[in-house]
Protein backbone atom coordinates (compact mmCIF):
# COMPACT_ATOMS: atom_id res chain seq x y z
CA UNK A 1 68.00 -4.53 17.44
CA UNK A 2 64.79 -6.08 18.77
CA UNK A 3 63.34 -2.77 19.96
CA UNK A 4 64.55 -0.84 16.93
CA UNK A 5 62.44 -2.97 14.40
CA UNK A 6 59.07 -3.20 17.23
CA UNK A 7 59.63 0.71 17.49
CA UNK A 8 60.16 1.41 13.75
CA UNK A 9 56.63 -0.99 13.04
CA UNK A 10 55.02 1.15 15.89
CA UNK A 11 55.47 4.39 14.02
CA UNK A 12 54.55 2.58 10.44
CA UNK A 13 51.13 1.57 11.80
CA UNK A 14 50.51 5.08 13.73
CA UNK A 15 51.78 6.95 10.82
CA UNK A 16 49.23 4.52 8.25
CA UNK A 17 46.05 4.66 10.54
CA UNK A 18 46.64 8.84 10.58
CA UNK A 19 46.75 9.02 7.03
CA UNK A 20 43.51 6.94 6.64
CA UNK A 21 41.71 8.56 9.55
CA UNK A 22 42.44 11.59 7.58
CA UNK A 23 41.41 10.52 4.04
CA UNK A 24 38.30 9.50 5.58
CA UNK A 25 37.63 12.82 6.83
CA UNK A 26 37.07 13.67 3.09
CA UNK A 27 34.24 11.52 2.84
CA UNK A 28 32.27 11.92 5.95
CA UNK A 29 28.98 9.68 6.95
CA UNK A 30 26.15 10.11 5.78
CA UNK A 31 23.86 11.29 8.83
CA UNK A 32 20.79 10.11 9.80
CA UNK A 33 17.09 11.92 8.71
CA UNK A 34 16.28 13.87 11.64
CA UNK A 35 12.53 13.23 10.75
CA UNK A 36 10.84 10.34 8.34
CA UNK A 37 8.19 12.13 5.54
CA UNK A 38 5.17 9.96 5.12
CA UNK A 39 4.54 10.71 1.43
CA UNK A 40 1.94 8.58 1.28
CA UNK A 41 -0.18 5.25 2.12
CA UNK A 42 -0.39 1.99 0.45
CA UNK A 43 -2.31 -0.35 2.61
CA UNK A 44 -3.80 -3.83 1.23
CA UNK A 45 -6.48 -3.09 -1.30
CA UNK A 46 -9.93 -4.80 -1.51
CA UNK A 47 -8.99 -5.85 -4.46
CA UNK A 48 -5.64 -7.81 -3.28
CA UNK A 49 -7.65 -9.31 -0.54
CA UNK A 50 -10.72 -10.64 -2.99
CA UNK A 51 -7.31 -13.56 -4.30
CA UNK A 52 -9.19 -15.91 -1.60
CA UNK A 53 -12.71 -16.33 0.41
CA UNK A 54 -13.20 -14.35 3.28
CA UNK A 55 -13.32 -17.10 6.28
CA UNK A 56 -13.42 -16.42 9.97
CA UNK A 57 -10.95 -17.47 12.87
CA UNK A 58 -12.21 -21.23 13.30
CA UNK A 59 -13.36 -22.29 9.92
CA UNK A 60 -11.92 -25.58 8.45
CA UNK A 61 -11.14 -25.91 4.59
CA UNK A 62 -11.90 -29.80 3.90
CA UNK A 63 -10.51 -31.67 1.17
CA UNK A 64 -11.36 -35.72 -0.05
CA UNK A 65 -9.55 -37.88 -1.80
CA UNK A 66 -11.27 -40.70 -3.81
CA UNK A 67 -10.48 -42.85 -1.20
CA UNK A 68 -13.01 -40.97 0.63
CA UNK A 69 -10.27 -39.59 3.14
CA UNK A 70 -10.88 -35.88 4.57
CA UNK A 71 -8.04 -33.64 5.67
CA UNK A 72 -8.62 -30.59 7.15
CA UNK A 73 -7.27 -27.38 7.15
CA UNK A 74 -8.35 -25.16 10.09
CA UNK A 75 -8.09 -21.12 10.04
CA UNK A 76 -5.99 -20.79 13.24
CA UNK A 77 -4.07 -17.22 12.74
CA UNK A 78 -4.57 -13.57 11.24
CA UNK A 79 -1.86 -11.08 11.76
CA UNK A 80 -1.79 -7.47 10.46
CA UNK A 81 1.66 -5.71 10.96
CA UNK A 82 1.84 -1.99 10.04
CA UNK A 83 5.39 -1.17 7.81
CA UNK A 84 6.86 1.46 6.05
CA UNK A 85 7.28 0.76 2.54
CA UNK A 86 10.58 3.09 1.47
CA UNK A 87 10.53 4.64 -1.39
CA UNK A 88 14.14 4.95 -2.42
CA UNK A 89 15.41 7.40 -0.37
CA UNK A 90 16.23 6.88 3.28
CA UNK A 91 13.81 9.68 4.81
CA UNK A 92 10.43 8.98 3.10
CA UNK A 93 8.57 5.91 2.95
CA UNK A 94 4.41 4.79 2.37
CA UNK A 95 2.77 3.84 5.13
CA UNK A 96 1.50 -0.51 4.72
CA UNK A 97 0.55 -3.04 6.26
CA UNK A 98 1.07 -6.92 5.77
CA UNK A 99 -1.26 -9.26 6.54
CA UNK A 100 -1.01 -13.31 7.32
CA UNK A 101 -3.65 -15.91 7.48
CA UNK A 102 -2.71 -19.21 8.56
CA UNK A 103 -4.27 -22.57 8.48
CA UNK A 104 -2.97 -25.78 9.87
CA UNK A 105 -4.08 -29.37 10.01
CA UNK A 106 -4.78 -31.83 12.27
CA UNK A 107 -2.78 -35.58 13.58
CA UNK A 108 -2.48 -37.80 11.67
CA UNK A 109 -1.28 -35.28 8.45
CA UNK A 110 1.32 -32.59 9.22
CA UNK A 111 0.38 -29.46 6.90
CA UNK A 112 0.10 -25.72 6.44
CA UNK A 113 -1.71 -23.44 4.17
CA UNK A 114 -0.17 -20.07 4.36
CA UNK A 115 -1.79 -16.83 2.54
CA UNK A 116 0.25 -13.64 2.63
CA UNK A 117 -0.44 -10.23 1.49
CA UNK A 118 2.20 -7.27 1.76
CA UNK A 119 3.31 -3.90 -0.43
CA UNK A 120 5.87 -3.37 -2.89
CA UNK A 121 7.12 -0.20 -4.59
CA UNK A 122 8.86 0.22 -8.03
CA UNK A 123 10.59 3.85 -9.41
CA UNK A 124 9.08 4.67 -12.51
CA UNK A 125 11.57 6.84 -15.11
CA UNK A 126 13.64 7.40 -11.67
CA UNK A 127 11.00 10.19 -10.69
CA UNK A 128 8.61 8.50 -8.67
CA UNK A 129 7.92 5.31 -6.62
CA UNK A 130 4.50 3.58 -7.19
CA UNK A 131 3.66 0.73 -4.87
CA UNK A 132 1.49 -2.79 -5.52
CA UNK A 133 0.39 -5.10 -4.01
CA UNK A 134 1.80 -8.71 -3.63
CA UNK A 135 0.19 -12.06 -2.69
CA UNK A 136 1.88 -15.11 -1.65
CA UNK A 137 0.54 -19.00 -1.41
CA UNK A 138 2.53 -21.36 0.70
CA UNK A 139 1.59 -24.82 0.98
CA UNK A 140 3.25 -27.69 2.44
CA UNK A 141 1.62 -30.89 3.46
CA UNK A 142 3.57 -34.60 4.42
CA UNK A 143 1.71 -37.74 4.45
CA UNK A 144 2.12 -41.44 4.02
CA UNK A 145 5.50 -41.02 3.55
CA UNK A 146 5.05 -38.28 0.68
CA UNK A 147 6.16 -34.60 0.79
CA UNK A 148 4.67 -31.72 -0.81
CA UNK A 149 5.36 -28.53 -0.90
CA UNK A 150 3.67 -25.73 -3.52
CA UNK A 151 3.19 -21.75 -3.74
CA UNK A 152 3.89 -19.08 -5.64
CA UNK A 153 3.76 -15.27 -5.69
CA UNK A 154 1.41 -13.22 -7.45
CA UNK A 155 0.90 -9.73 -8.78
CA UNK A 156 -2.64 -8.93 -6.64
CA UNK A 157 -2.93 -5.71 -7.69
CA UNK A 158 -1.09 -3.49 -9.93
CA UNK A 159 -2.13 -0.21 -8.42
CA UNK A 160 -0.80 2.68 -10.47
CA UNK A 161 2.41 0.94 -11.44
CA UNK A 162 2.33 1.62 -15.19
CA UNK A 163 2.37 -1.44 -17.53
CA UNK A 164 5.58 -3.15 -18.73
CA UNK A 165 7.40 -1.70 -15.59
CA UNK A 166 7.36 -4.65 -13.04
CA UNK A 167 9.87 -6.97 -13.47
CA UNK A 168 7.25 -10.66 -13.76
CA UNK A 169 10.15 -12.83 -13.03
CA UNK A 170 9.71 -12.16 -9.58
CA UNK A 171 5.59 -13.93 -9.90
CA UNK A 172 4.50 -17.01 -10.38
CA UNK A 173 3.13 -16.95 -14.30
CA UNK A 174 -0.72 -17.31 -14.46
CA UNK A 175 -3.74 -15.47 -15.91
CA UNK A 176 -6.28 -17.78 -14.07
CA UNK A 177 -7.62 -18.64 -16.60
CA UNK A 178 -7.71 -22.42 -16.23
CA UNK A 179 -11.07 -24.81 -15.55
CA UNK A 180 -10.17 -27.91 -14.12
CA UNK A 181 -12.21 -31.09 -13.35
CA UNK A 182 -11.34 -32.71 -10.27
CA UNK A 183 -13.07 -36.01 -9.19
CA UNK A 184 -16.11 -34.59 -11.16
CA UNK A 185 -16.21 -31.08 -9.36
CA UNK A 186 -15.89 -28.52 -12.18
CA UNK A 187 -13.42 -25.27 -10.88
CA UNK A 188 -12.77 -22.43 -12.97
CA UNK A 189 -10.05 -19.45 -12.68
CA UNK A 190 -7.35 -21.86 -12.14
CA UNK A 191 -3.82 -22.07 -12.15
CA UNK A 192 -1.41 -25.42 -11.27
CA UNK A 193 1.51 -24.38 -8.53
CA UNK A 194 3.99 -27.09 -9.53
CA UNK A 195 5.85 -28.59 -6.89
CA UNK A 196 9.35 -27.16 -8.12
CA UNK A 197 11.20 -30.24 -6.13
CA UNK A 198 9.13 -32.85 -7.08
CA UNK A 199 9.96 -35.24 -10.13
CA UNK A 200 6.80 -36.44 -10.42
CA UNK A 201 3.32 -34.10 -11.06
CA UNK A 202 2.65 -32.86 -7.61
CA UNK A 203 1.41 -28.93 -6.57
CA UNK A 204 -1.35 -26.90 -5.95
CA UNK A 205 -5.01 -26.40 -7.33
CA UNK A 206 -5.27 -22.31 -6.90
CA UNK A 207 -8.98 -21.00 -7.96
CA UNK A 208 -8.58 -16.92 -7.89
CA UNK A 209 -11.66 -15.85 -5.62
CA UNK A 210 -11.48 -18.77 -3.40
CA UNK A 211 -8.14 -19.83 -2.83
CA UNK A 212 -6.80 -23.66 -2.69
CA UNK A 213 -9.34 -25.79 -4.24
CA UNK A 214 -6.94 -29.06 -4.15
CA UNK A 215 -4.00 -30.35 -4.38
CA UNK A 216 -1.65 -33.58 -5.84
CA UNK A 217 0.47 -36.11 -4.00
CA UNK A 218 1.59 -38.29 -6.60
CA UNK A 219 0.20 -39.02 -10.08
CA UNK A 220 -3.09 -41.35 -8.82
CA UNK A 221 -3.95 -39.21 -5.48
CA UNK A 222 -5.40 -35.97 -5.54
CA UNK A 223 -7.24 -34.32 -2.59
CA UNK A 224 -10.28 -32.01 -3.59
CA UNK A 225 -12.08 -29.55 -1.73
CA UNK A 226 -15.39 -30.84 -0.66
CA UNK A 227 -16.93 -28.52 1.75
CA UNK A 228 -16.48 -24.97 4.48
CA UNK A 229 -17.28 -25.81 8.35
């Protein structure tokens, strides 16, 4: 009885994975482009890169608080990495590039200022892709016992994308068009990167041009950019 029911389960599952082999058939793979078409390049503009100063390998971003207190934030990495931005299809693509610069601090603070730069595309009326460029601020910072971490994304430059076709929920909201007085240093072209976690008003001073001009630990202690070395 044993080896009727194993046998008669045997033939159910051949007889089931030959029918689905076979309906499969129908719908066959898609196969692979034989060649990639470069339709075009999209590589970082001018533009995109003019969001911050231009510093060299080396060069230290100091801030102060009121206390009189100096971190700083030295420019230790720059990375370029060559992409292909698709398009919407699987056999053409843009050529890009992304870019990284990366600052870091020094014992006794524990911090990173990271800028980013790197290509997007959008399909306009499903005829054509346009790319733009994105720029990213990441900031993160922990001392005396207090945590911060601030950023955004921002649209760096549009490109040919036409108007009203980007989707701005993706970016951080800002026109720059902010002055701010901090400890008696006037900045203009600013926008606040809240801390998102944070209950209480921490972030990130952003002046378009330059880059991070300061930043907020708590409500009473704000570090301010003081001087380049």
């Amino acid at each position: 009885m044993k080896k009727i029911l194993i046998f008669t389960a045997s033939f159910f599952v051949f007889a089931f994975t030959s029918c689905l082999k076979e309906a499969l058939s129908v719908f066959p793979e898609a196969s692979p482009c034989s060649t990639e078409v470069r339709v075009g390049e999209s590589k970082i503009s001018g533009k995109s890169l003019a969001m911050v100063e231009s510093l060299k390998i080396g060069q230290k971003l100091i801030f102060k608080n009121a206390q009189g207190v100096e971190i700083s934030f030295i420019f230790e990495e720059e990375n370029e990495e060559f992409v292909k931005l698709d398009v919407g299809t699987r056999c053409e693509y843009f050529e890009s590039n992304n870019i990284n610069h990366r600052f870091k601090t020094q014992a006794p603070f524990i911090g990173t200022l990271d800028y980013r730069w790197f290509a997007g595309s959008v399909w306009e009326y499903e005829s054509e892709s346009r790319p733009y460029d994105n720029f990213d601020i990441n900031f993160s910072l922990f001392y005396a016992n207090e945590i911060l971490n601030g950023g955004g994304r921002f649209l760096a430059d549009a490109k040919n994308v036409k108007p009203g076709t980007l989707n701005m929920t993706y970016f951080s909201v800002g026109d720059f068009s902010k002055t701010v007085i901090l400890q008696g240093k006037t900045f203009q072209n600013v926008e606040f990167l809240k801390d998102v976690n944070a209950v209480a008003e921490k972030g990130v001073y952003f002046q378009k041009g330059f880059g991070v001009i300061g930043f907020q630990m708590d409500a009473n202690t704000i570090w301010v950019f003081d001087r380049l070395e």
